[in-house]
N, C-alpha and C. Protein backbone atom coordinates (compact mmCIF):
# COMPACT_ATOMS: atom_id res chain seq x y z
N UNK A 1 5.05 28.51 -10.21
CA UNK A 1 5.18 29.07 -8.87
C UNK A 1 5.49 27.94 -7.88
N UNK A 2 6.59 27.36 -7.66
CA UNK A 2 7.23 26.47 -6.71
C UNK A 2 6.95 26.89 -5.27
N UNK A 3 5.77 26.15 -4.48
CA UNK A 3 5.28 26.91 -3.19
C UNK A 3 5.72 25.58 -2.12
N UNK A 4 5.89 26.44 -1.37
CA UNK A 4 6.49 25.69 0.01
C UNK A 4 5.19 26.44 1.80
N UNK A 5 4.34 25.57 1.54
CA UNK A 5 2.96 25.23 2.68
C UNK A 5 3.60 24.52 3.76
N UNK A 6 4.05 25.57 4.99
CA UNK A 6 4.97 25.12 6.36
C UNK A 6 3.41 24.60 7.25
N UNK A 7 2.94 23.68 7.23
CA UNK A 7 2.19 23.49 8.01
C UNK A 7 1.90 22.83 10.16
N UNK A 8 1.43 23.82 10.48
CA UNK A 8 1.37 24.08 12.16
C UNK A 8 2.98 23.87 13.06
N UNK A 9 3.52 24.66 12.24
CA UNK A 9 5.03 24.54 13.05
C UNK A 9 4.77 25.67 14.49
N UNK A 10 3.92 25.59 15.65
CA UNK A 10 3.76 26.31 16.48
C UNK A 10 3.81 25.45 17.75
N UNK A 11 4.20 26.41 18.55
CA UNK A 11 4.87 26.12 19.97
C UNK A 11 4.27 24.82 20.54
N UNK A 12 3.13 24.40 20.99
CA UNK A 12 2.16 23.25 21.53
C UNK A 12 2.60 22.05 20.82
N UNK A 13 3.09 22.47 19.30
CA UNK A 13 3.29 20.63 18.93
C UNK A 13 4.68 20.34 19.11
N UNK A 14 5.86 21.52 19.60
CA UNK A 14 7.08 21.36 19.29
C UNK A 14 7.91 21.07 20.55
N UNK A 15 8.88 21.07 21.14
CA UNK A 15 9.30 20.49 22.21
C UNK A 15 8.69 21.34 23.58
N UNK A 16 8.17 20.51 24.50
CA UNK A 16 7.82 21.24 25.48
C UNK A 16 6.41 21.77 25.49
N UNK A 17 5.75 21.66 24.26
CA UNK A 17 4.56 21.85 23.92
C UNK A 17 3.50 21.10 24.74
N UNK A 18 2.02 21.58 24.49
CA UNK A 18 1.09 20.56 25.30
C UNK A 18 0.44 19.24 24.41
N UNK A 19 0.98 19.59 23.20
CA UNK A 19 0.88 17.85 22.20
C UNK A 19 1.93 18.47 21.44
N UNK A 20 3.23 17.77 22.10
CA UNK A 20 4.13 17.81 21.51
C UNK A 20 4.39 16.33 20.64
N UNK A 21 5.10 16.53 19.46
CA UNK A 21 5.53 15.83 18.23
C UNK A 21 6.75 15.57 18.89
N UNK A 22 6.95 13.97 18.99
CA UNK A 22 8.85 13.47 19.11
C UNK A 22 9.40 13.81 18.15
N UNK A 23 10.42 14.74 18.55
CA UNK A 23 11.61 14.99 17.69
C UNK A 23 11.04 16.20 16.86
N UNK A 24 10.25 16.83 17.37
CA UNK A 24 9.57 17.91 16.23
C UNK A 24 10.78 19.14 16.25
N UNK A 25 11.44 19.29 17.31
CA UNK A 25 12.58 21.27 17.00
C UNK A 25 13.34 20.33 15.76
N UNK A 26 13.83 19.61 15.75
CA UNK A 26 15.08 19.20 14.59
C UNK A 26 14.44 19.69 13.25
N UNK A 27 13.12 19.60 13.44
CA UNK A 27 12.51 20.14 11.30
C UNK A 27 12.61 21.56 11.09
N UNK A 28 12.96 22.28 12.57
CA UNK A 28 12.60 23.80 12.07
C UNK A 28 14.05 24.27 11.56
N UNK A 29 15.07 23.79 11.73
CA UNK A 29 16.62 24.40 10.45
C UNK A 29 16.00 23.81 9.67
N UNK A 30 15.68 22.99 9.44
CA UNK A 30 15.50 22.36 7.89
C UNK A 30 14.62 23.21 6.83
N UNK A 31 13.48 23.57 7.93
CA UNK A 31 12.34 24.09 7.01
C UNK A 31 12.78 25.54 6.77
N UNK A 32 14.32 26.01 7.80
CA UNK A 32 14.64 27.69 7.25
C UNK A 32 15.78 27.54 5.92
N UNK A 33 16.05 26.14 6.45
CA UNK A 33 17.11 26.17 5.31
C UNK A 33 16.45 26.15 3.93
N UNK A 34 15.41 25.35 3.31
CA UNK A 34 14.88 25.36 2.22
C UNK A 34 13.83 26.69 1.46
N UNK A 35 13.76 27.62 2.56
CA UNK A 35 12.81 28.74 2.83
C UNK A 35 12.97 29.46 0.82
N UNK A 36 14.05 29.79 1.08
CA UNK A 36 15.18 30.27 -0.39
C UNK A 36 14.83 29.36 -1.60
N UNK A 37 14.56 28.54 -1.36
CA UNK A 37 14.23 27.69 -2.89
C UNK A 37 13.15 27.48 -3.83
N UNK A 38 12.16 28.50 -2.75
CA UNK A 38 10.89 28.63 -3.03
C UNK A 38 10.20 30.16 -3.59
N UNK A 39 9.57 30.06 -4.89
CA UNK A 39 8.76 31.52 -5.23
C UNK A 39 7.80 31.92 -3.93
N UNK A 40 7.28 30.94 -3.47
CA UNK A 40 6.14 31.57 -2.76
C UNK A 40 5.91 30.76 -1.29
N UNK A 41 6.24 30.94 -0.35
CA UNK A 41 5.98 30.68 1.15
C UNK A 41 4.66 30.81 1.89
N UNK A 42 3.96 29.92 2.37
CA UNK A 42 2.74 30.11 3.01
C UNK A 42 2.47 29.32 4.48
N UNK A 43 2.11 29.91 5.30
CA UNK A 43 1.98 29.04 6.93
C UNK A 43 0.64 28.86 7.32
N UNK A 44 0.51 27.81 7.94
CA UNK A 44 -1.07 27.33 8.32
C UNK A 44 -0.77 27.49 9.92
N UNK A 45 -1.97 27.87 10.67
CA UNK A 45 -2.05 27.75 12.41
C UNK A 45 -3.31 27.21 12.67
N UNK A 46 -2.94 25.84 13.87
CA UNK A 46 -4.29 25.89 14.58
C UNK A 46 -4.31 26.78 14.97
N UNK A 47 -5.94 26.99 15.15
CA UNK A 47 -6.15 28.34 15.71
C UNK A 47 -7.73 28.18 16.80
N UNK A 48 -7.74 27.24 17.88
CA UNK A 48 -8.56 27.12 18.19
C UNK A 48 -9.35 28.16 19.58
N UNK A 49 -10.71 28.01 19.70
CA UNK A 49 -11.00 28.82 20.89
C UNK A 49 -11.13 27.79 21.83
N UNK A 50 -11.35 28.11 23.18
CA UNK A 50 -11.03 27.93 24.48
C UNK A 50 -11.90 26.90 23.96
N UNK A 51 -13.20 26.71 24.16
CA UNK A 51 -14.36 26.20 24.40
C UNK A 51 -14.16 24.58 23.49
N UNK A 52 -13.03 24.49 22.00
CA UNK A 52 -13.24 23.68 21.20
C UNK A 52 -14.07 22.39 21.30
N UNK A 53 -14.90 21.75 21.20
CA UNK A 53 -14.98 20.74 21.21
C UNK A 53 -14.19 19.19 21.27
N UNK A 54 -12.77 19.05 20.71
CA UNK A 54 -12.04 18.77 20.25
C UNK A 54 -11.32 17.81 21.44
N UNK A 55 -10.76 19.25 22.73
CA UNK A 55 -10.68 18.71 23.46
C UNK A 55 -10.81 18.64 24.62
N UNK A 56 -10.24 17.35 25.44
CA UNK A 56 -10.87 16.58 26.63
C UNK A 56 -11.35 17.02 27.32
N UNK A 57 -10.55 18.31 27.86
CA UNK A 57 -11.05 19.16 28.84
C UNK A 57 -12.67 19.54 28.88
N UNK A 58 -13.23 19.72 27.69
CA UNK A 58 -14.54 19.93 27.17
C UNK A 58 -14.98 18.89 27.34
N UNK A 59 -14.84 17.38 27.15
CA UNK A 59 -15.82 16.65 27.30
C UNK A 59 -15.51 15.84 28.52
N UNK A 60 -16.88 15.93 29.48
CA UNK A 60 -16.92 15.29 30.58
C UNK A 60 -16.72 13.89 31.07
N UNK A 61 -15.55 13.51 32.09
CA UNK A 61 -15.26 11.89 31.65
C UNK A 61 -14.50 11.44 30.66
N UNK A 62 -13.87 12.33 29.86
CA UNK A 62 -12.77 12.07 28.73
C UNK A 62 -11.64 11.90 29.15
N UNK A 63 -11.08 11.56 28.50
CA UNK A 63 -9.25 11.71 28.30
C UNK A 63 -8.57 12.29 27.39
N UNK A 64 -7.58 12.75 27.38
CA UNK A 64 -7.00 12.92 25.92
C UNK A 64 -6.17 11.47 25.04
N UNK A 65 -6.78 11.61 23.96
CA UNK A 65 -6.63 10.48 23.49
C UNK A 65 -7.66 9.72 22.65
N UNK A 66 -8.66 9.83 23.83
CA UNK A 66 -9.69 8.68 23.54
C UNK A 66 -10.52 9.49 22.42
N UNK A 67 -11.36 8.37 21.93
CA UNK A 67 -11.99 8.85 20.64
C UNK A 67 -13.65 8.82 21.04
N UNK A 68 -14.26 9.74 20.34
CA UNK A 68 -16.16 9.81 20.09
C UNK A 68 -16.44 10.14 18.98
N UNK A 69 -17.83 9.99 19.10
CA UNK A 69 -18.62 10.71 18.11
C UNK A 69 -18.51 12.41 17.97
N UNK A 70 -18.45 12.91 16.97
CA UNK A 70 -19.02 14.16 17.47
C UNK A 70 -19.52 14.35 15.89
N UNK A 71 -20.35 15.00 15.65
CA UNK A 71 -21.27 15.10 14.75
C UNK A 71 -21.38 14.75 13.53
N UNK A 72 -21.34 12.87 13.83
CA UNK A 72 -21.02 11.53 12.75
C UNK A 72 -19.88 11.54 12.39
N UNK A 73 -19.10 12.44 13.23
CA UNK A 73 -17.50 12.09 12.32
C UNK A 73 -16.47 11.23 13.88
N UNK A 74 -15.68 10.59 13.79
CA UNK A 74 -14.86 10.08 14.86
C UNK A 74 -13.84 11.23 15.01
N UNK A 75 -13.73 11.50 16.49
CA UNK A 75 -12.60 12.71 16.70
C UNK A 75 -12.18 12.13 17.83
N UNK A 76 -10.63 12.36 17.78
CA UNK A 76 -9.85 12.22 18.59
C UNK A 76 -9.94 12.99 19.71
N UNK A 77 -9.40 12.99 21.19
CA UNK A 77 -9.61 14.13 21.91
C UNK A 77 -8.47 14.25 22.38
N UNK A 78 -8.04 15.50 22.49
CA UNK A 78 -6.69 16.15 22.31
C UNK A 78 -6.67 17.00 23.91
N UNK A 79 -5.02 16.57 24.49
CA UNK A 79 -4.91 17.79 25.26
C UNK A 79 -5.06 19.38 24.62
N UNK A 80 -5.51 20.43 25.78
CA UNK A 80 -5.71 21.74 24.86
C UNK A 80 -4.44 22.27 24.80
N UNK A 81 -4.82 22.86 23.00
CA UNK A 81 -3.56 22.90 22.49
C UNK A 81 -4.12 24.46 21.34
N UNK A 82 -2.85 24.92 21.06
CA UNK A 82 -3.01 26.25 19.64
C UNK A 82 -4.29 26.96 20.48
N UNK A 83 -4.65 27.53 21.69
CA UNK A 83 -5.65 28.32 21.66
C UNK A 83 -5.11 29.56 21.30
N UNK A 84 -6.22 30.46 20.72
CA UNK A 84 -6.23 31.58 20.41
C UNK A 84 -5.70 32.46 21.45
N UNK A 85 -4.59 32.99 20.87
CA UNK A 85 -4.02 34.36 21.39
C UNK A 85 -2.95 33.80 22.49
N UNK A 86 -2.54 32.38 22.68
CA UNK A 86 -1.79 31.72 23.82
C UNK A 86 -0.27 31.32 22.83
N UNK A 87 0.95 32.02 23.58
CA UNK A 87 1.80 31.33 23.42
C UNK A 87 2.07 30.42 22.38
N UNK A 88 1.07 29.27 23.29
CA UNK A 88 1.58 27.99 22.50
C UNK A 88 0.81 27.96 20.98
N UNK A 89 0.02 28.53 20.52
CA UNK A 89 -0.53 29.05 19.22
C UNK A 89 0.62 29.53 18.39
N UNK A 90 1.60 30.56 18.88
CA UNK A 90 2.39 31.36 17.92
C UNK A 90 3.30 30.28 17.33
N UNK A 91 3.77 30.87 16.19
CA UNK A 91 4.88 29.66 15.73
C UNK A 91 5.63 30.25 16.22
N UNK A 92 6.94 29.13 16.16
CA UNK A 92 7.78 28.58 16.67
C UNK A 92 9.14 29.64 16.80
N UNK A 93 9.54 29.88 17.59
CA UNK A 93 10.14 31.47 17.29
C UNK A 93 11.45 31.30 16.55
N UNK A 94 11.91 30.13 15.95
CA UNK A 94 12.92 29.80 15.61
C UNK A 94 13.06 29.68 14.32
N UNK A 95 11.33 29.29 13.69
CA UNK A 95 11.07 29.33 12.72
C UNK A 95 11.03 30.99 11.89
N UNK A 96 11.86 31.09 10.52
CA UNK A 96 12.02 32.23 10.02
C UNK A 96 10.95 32.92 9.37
N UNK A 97 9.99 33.66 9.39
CA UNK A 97 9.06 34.43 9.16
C UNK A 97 9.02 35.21 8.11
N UNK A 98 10.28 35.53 7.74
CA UNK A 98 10.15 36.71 7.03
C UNK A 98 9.73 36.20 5.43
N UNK A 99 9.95 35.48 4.96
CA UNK A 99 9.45 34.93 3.85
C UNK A 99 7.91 34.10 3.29
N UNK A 100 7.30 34.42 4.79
CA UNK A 100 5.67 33.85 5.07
C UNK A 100 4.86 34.78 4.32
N UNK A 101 4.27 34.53 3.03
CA UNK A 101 3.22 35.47 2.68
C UNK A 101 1.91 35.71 2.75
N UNK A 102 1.88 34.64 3.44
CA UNK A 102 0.16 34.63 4.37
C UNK A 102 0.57 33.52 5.32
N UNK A 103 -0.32 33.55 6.33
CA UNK A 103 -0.89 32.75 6.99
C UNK A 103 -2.15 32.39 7.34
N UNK A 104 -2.46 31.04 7.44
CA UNK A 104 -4.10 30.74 7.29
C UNK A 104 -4.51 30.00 8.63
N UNK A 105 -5.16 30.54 9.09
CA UNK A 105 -5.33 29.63 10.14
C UNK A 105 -6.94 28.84 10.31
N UNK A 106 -6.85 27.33 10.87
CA UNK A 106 -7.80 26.59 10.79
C UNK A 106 -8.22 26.29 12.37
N UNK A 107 -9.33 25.33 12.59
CA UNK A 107 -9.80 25.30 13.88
C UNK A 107 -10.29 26.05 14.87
N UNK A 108 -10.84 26.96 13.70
CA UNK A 108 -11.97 27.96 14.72
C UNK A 108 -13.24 27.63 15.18
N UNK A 109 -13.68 26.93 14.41
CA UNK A 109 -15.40 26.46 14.35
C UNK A 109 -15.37 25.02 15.96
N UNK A 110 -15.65 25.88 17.25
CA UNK A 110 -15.49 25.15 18.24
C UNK A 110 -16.27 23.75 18.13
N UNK A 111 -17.09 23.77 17.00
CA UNK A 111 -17.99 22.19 16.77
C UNK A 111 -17.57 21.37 15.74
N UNK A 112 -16.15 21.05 15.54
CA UNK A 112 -15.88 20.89 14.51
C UNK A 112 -13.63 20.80 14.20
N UNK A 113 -12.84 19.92 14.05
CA UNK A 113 -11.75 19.88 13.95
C UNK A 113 -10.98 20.18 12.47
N UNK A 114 -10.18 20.57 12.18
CA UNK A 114 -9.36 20.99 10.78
C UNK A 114 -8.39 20.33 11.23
N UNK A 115 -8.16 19.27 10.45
CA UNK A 115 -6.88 18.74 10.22
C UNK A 115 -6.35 19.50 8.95
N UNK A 116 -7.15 19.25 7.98
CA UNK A 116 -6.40 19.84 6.69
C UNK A 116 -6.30 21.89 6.37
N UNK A 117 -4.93 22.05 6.13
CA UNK A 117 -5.14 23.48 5.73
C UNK A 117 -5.86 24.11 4.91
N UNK A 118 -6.67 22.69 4.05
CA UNK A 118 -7.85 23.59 2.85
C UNK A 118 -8.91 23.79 3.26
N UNK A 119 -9.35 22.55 4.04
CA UNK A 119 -11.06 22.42 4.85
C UNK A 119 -10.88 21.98 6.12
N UNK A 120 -12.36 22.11 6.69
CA UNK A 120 -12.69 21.51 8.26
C UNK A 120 -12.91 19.84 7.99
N UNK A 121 -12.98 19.52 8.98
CA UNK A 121 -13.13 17.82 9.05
C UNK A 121 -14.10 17.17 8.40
N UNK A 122 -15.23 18.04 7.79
CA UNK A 122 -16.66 17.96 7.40
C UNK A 122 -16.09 18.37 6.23
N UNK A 123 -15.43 18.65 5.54
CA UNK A 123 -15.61 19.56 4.44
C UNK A 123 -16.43 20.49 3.65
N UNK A 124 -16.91 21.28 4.83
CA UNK A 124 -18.33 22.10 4.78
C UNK A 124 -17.70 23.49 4.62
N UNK A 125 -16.65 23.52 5.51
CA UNK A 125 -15.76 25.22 5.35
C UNK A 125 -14.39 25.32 4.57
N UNK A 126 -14.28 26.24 3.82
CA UNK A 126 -13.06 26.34 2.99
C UNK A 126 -12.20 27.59 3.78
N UNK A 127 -10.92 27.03 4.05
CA UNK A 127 -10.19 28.13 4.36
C UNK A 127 -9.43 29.21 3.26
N UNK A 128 -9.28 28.89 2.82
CA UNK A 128 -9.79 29.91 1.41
C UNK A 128 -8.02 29.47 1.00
N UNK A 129 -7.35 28.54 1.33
CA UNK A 129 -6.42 28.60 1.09
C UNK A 129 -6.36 28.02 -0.53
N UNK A 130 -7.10 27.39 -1.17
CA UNK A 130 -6.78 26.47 -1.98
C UNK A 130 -7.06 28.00 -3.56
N UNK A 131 -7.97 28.67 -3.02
CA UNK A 131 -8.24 29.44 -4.18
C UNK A 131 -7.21 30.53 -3.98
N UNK A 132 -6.37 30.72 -3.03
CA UNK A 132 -5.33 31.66 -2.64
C UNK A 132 -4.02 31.43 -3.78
N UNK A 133 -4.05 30.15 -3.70
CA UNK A 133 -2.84 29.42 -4.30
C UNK A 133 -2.80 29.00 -5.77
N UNK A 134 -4.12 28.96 -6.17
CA UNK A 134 -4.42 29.36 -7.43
C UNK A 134 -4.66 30.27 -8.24
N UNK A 135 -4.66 31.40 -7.33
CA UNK A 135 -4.81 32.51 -7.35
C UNK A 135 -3.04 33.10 -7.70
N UNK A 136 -2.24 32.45 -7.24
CA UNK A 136 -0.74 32.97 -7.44
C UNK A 136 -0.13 32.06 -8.33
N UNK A 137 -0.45 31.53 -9.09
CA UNK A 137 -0.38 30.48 -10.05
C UNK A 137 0.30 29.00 -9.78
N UNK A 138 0.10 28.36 -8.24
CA UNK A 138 0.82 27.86 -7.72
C UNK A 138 0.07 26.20 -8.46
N UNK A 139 1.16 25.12 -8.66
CA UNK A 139 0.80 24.21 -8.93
C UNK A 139 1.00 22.99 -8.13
N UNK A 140 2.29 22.83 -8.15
CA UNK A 140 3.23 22.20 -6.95
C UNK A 140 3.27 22.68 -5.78
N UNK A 141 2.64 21.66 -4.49
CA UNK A 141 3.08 22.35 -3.42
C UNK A 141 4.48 21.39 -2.33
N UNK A 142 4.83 22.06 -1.80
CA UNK A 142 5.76 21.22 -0.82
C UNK A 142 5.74 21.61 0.26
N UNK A 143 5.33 20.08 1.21
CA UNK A 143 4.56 20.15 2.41
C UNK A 143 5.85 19.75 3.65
N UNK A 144 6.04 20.84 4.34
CA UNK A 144 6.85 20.21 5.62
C UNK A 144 5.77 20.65 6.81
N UNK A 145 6.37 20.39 8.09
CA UNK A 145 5.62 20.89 9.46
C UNK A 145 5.54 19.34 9.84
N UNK A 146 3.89 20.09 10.87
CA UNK A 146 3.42 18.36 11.86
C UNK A 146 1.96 18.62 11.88
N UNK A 147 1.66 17.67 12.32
CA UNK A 147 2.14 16.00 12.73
C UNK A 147 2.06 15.86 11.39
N UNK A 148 2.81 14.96 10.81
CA UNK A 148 2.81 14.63 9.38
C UNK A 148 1.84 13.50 9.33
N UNK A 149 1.89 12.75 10.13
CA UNK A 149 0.55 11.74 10.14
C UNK A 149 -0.99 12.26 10.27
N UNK A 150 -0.93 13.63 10.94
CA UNK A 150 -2.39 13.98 10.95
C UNK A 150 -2.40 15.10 10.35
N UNK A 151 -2.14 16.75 10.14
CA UNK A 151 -2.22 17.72 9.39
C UNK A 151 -1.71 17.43 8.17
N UNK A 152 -0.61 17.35 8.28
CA UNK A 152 0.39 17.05 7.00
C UNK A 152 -0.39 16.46 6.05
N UNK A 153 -0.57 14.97 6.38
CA UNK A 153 -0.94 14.02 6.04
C UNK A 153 -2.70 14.74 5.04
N UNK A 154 -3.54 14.87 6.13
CA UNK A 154 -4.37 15.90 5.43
C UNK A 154 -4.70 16.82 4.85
N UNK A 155 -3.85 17.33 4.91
CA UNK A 155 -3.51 18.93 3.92
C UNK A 155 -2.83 18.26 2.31
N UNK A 156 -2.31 16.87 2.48
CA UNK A 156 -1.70 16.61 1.43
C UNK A 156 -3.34 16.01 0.40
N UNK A 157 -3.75 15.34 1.34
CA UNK A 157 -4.64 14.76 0.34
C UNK A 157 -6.08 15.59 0.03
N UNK A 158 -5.76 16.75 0.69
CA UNK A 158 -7.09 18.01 0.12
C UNK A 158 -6.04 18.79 -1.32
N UNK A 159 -4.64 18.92 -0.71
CA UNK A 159 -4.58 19.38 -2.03
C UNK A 159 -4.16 18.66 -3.41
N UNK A 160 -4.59 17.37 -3.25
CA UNK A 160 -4.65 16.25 -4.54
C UNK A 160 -6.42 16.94 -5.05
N UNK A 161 -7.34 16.65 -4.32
CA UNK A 161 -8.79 17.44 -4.39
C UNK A 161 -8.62 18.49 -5.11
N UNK A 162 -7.98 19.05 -4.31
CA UNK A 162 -7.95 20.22 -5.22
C UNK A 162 -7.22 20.96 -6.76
N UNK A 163 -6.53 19.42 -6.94
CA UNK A 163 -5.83 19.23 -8.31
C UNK A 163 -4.02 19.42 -8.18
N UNK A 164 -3.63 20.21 -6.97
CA UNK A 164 -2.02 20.88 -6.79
C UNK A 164 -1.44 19.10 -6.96
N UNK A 165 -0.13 19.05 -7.19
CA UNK A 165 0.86 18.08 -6.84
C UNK A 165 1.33 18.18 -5.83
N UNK A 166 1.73 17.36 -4.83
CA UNK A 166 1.87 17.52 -3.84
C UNK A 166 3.20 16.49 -3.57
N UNK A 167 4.05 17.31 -2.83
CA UNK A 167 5.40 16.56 -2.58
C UNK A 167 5.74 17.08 -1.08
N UNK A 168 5.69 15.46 -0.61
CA UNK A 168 6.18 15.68 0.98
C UNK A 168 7.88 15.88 1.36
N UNK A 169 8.21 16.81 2.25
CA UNK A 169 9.57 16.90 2.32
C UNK A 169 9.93 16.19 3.78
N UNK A 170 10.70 14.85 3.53
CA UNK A 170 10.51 14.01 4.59
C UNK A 170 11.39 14.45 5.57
N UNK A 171 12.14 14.98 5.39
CA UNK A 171 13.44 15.28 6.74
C UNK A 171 12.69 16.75 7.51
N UNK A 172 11.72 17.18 7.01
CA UNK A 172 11.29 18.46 7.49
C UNK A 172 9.96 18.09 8.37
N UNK A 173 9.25 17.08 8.53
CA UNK A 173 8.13 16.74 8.94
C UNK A 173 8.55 15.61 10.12
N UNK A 174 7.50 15.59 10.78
CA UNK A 174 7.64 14.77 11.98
C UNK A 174 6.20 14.44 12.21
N UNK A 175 5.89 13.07 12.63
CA UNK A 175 4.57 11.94 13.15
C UNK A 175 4.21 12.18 14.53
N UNK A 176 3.16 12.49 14.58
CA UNK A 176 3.13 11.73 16.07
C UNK A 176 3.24 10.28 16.29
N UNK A 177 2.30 9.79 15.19
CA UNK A 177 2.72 8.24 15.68
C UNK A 177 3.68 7.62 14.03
N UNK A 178 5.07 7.51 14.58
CA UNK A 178 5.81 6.98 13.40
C UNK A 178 5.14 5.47 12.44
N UNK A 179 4.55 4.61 13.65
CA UNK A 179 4.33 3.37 12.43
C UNK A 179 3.66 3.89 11.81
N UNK A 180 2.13 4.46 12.11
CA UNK A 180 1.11 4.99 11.62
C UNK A 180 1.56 5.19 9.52
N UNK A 181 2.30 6.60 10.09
CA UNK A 181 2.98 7.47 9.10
C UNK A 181 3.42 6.20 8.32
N UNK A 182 4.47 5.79 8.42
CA UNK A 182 5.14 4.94 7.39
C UNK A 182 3.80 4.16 6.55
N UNK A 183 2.80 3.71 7.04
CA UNK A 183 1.44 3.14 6.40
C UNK A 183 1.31 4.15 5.43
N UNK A 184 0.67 5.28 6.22
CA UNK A 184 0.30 6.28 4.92
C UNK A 184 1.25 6.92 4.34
N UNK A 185 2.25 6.77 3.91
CA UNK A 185 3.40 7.46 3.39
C UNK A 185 3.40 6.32 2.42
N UNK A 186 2.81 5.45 2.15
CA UNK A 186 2.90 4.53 0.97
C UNK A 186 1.43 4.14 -0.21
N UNK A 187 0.59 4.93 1.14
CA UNK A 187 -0.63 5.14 0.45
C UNK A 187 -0.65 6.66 -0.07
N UNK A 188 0.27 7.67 0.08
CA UNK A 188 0.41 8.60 -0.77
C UNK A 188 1.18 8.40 -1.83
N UNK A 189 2.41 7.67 -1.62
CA UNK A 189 2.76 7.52 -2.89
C UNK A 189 1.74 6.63 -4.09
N UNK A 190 1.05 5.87 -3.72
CA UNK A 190 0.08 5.06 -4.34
C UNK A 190 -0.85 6.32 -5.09
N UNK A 191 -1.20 7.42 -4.43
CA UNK A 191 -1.97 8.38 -4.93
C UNK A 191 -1.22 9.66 -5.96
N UNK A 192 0.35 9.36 -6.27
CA UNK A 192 0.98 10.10 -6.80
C UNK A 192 1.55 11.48 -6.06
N UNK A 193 1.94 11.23 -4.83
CA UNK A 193 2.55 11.99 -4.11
C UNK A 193 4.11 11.87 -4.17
N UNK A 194 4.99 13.06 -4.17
CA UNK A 194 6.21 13.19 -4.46
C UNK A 194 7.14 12.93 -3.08
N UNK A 195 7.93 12.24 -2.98
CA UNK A 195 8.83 12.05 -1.27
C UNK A 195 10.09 12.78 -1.79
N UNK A 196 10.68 13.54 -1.60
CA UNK A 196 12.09 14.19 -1.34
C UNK A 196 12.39 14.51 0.00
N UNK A 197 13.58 15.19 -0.05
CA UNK A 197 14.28 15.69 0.60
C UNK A 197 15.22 17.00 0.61
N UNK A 198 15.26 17.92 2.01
CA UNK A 198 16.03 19.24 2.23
C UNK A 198 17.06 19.54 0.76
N UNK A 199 17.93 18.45 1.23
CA UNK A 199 19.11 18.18 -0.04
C UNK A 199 18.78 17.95 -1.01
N UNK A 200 17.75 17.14 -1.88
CA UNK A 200 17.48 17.14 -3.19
C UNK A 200 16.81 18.80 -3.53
N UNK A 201 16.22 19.34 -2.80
CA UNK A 201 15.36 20.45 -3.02
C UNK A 201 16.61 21.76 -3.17
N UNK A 202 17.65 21.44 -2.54
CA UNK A 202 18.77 22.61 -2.56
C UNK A 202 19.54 22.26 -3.61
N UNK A 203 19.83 20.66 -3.77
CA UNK A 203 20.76 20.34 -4.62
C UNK A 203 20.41 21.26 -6.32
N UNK A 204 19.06 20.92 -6.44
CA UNK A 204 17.88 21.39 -7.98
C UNK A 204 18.30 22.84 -7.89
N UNK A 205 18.38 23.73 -6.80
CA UNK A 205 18.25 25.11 -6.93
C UNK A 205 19.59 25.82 -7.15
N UNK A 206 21.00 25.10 -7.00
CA UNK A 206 22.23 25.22 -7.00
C UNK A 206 22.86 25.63 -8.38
């Protein structure tokens, strides 16, 4: 089952958004173009409430940006972004839908951040995605969306945890912070992570 996991391609991270990703609209042809090459399609959403913890706005004297404690884990604090039922939550309207066979959404638990589409930051809550996908006999997954340095990036290495192969599709993903990325894009391959591309993935299906 060749699965393709579009992760947080929604309005807030994409141009014009309130944490918008540089250069993030250019991945969404890419990610419709490869849509077809895949048995099984699946989408992740932040999905946070007003109140999140997460960000700044919530904490008094913050910024967005700056980092704390919050319950022994270091969290970033984020302009507010993906709230529930807002606009900037929905994906991306450009992005093609019709081939989405679930969607999962993370960042509900206002005490608490999901970077990764399998678990919360704690790894205390399962979004039930990982037994979903095993559940459809999925082995291989292929990861486009954003921030590839922070969701991406985490969703890749929960689903090594969770045993899937995992292959990043680099022309489809976008960083917030590019050096960052290039660091860990070499510490995934170190962990047996797959790097392709749009074109190798169409070229195989031809």
């Amino acid at each position: 089952m060749k699965t393709l996991l579009i992760i947080d391609v929604q309005n807030d991270f994409l141009g014009g958004g309130s944490l918008e990703v540089p250069g993030s609209n250019v991945i969404v042809p890419v990610i419709n173009q490869i849509q077809d090459s895949f048995d099984l399609v699946v989408a992740t959403q932040d999905w946070h409430p007003e109140d999140h913890k997460s960000f700044a706005s919530n904490q008094p004297g913050k910024k967005p940006f700056e980092t704390i404690m919050l319950h022994g884990l270091s969290q970033t604090l984020w302009p507010d972004h993906c709230i529930q039922g807002s606009r900037g939550a929905e994906l991306h309207q450009t992005l093609n839908t019709g081939r989405i066979a679930a969607i999962f959404r993370k960042g509900m638990d206002p005490e608490i951040d999901s970077y990764s589409a399998f678990f919360d930051n704690n790894h205390q809550l399962s979004t039930g995605l990982g037994g979903y996908l095993k559940e459809k006999g999925a082995m291989e997954i292929h990861f486009p969306g954003v921030a590839a340095d922070i969701c991406v990036y985490y969703s890749i290495l929960d689903s090594i945890l969770e045993g899937f192969t995992a292959v990043l599709v680099e022309d489809a993903t976008k960083p917030l912070y590019t050096e960052k990325f290039d660091e860990m894009k070499c510490e995934l391959v170190k962990l047996g992570v797959k790097i392709t591309t749009s074109s190798q993935i169409i070229s195989q299906n031809e």
